[in-house]
C-alpha atoms as a PDB file:
ATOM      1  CA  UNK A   1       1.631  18.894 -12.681  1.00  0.00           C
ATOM      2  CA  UNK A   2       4.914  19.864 -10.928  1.00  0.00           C
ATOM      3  CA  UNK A   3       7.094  17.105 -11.138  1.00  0.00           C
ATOM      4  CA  UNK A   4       8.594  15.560  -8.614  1.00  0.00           C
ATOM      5  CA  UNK A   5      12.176  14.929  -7.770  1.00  0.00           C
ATOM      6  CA  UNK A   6      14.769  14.365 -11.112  1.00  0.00           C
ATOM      7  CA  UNK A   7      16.595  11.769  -9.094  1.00  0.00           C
ATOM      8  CA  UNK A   8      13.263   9.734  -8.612  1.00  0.00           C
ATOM      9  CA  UNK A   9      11.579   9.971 -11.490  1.00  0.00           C
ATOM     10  CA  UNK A  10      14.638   9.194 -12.858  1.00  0.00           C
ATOM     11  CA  UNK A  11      14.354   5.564 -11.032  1.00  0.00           C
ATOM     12  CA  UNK A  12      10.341   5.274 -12.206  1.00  0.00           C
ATOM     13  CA  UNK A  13      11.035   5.218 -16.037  1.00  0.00           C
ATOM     14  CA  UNK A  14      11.944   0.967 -15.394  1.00  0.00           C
ATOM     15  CA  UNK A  15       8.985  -0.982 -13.475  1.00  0.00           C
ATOM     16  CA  UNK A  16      12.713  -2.533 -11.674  1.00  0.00           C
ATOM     17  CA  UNK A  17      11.028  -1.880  -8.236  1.00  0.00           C
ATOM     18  CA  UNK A  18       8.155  -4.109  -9.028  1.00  0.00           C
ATOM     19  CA  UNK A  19      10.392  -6.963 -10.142  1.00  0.00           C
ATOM     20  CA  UNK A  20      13.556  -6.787  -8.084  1.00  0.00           C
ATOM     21  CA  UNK A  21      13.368  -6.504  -4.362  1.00  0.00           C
ATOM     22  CA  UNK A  22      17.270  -5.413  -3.928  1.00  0.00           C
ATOM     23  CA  UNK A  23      16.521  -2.312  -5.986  1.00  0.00           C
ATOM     24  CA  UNK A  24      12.997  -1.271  -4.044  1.00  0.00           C
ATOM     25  CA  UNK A  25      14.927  -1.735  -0.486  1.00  0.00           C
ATOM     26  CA  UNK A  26      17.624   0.377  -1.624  1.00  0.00           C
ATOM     27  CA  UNK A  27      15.840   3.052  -3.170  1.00  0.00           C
ATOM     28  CA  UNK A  28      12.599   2.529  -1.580  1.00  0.00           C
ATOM     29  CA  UNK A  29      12.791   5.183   1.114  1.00  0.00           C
ATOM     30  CA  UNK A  30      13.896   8.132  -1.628  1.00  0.00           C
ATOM     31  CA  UNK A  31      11.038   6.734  -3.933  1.00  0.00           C
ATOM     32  CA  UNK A  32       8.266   6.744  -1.697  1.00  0.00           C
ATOM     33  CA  UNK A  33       9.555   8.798   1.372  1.00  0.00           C
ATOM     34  CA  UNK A  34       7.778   9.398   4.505  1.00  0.00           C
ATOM     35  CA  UNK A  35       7.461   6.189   6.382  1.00  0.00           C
ATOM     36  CA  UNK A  36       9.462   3.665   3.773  1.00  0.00           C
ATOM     37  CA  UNK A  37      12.334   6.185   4.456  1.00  0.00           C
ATOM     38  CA  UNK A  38      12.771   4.591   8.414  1.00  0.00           C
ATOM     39  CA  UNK A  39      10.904   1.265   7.826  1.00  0.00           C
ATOM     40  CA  UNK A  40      12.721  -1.413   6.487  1.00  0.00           C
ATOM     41  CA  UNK A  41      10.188  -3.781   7.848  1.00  0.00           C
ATOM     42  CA  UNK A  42       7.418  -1.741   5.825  1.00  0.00           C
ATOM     43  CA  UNK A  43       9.695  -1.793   2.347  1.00  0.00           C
ATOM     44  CA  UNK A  44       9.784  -5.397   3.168  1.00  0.00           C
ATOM     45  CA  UNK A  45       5.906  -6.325   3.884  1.00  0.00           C
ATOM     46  CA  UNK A  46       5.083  -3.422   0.500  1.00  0.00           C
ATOM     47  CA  UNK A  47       7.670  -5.578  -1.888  1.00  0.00           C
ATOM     48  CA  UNK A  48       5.907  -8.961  -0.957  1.00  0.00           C
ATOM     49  CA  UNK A  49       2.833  -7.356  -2.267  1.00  0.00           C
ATOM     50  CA  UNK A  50       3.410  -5.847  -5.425  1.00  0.00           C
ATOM     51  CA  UNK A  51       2.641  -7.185  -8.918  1.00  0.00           C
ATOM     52  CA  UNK A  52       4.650  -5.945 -11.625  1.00  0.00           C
ATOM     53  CA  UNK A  53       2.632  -4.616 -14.543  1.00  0.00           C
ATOM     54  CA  UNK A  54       2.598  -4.949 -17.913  1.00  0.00           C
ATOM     55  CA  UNK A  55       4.921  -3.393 -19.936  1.00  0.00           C
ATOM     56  CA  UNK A  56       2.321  -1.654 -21.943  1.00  0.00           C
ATOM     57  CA  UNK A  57       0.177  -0.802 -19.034  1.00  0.00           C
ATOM     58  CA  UNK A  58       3.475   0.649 -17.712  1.00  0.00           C
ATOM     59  CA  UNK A  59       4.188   2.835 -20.627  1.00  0.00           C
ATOM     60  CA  UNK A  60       0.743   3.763 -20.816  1.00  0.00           C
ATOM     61  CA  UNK A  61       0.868   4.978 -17.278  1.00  0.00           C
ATOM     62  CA  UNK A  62       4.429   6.971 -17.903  1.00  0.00           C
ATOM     63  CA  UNK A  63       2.947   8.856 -21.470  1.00  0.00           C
ATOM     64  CA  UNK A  64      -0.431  10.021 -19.262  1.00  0.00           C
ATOM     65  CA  UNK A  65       1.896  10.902 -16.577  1.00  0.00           C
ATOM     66  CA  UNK A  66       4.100  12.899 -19.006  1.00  0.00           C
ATOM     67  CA  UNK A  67       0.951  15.053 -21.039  1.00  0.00           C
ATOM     68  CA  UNK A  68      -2.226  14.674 -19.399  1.00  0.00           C
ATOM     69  CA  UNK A  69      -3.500  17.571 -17.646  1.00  0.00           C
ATOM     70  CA  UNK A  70      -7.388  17.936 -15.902  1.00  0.00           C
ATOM     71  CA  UNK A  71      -6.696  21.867 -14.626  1.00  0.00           C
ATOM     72  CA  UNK A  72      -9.001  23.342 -17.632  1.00  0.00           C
ATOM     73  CA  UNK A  73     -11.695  20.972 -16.321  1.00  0.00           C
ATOM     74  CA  UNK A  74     -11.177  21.245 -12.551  1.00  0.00           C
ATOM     75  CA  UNK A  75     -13.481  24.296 -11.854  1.00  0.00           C
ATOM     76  CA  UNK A  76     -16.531  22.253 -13.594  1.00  0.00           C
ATOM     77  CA  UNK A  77     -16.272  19.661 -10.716  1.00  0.00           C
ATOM     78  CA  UNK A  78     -19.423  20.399  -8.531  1.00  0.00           C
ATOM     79  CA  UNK A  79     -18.949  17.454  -6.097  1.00  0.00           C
ATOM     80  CA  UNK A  80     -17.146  17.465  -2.695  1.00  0.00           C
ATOM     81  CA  UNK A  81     -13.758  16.498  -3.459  1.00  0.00           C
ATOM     82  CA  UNK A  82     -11.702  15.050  -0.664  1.00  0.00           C
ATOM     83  CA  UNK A  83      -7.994  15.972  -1.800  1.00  0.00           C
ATOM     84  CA  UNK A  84      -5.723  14.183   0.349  1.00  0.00           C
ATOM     85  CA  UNK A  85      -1.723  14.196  -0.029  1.00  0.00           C
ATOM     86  CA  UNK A  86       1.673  12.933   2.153  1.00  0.00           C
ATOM     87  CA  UNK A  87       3.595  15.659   2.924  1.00  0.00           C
ATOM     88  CA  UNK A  88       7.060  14.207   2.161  1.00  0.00           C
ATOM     89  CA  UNK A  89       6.227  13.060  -1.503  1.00  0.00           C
ATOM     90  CA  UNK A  90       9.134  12.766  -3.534  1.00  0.00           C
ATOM     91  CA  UNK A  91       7.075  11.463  -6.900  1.00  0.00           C
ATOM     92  CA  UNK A  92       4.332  14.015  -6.457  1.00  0.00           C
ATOM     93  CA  UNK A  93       5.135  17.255  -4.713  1.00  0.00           C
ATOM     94  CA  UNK A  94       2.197  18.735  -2.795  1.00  0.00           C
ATOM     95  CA  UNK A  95       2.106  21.615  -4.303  1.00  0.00           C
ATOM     96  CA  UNK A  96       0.002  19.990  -6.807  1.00  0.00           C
ATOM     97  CA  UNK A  97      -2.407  18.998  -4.380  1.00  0.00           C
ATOM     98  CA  UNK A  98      -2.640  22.202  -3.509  1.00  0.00           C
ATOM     99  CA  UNK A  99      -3.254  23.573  -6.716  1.00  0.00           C
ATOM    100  CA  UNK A 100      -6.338  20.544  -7.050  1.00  0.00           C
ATOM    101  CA  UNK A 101      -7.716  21.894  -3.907  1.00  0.00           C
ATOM    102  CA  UNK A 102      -7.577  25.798  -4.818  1.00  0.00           C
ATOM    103  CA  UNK A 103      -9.065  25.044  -8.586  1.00  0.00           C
ATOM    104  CA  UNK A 104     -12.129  22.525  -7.382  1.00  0.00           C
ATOM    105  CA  UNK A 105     -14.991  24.810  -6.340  1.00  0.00           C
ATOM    106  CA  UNK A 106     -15.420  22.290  -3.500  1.00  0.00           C
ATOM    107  CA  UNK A 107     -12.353  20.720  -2.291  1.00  0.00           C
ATOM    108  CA  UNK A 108     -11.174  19.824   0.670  1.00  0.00           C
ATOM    109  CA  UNK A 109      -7.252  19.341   1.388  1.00  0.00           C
ATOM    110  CA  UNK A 110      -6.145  16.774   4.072  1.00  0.00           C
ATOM    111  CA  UNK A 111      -1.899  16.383   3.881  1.00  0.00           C
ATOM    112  CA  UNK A 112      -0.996  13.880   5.620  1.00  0.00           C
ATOM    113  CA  UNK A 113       2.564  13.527   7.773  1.00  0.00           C
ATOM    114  CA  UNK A 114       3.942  10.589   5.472  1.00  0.00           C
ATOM    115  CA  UNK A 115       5.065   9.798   1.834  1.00  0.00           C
ATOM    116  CA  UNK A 116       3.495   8.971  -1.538  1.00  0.00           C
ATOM    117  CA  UNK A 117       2.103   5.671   0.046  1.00  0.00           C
ATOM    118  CA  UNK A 118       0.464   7.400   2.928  1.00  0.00           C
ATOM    119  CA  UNK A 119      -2.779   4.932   2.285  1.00  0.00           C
ATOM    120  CA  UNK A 120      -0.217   2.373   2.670  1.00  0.00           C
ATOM    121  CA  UNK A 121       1.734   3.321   5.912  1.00  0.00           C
ATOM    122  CA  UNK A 122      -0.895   5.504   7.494  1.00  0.00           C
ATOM    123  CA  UNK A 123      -4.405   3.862   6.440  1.00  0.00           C
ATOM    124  CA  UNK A 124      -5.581   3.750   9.930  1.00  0.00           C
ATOM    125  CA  UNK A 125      -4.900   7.447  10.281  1.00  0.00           C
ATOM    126  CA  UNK A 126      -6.717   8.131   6.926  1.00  0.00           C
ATOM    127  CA  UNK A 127      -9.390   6.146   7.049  1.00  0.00           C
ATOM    128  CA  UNK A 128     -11.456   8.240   9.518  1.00  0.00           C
ATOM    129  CA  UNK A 129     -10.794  11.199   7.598  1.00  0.00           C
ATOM    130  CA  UNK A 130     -11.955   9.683   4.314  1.00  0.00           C
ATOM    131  CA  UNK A 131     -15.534   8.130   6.638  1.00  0.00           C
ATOM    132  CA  UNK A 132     -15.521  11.500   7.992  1.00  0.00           C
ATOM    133  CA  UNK A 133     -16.131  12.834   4.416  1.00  0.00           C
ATOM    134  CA  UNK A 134     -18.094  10.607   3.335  1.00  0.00           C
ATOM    135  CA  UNK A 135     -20.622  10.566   5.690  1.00  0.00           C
ATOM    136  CA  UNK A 136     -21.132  14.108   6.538  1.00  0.00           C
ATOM    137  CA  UNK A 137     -23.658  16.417   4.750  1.00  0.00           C
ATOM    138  CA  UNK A 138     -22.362  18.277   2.135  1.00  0.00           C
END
């Protein structure tokens, strides 16, 4: 994958966000971007309702994200794939979506005008797209 942002990936090497609420409200909006950029209200409602992880299940999650790649295998997906990324996503640059969408035989890209959390901030604007997909014929 391309990575994201040195400065923010930087910040995800601690879980610190999960566990103190001072540190996601002040880095929140260059973590996630898009919407928790502007909404302080929305940083507020996401901290309430996160769980911290386990350490283990946190470095698990950081080594996979480090040296785990599916591009060789991509091209044997033969299912619709609904590919759908935020636009202003400082962890995971879209360019990577991209490059899912261009390597899966049958992929279809939706970017969506938001963040990393876009399911999050924008799940009333995604949800028809991911019915849509779901329910047409293929």
């Amino acid at each position: 994958m391309v990575p994201g942002r040195p400065s923010v990936l930087a910040k995800l090497v601690s879980p610190r966000r999960y566990v103190d609420p001072d540190f996601l409200h002040a880095f929140g909006g260059e973590i996630y971007g898009g919407a928790f950029r502007s909404d302080p209200d929305l940083l507020r409602r996401h901290a309430r309702a996160l769980w911290a992880p386990s350490n283990r299940g946190y470095i698990y999650q950081l080594i996979a994200a480090a040296g785990w790649t599916s591009l060789p295998w991509l091209r044997l997906l033969p299912q619709p794939t609904l590919v759908m990324h935020g636009s202003d996503d400082p962890i995971v640059p879209l360019i990577n979506a991209r490059i899912l969408s261009a390597l899966i035989r049958r992929a279809e890209l939706h970017v969506v005008d938001d963040g990393h959390m876009f399911l999050v901030s924008k799940a009333q604007d995604v949800a028809p797209v991911v019915h849509r997909f779901l329910t047409e014929e293929q």
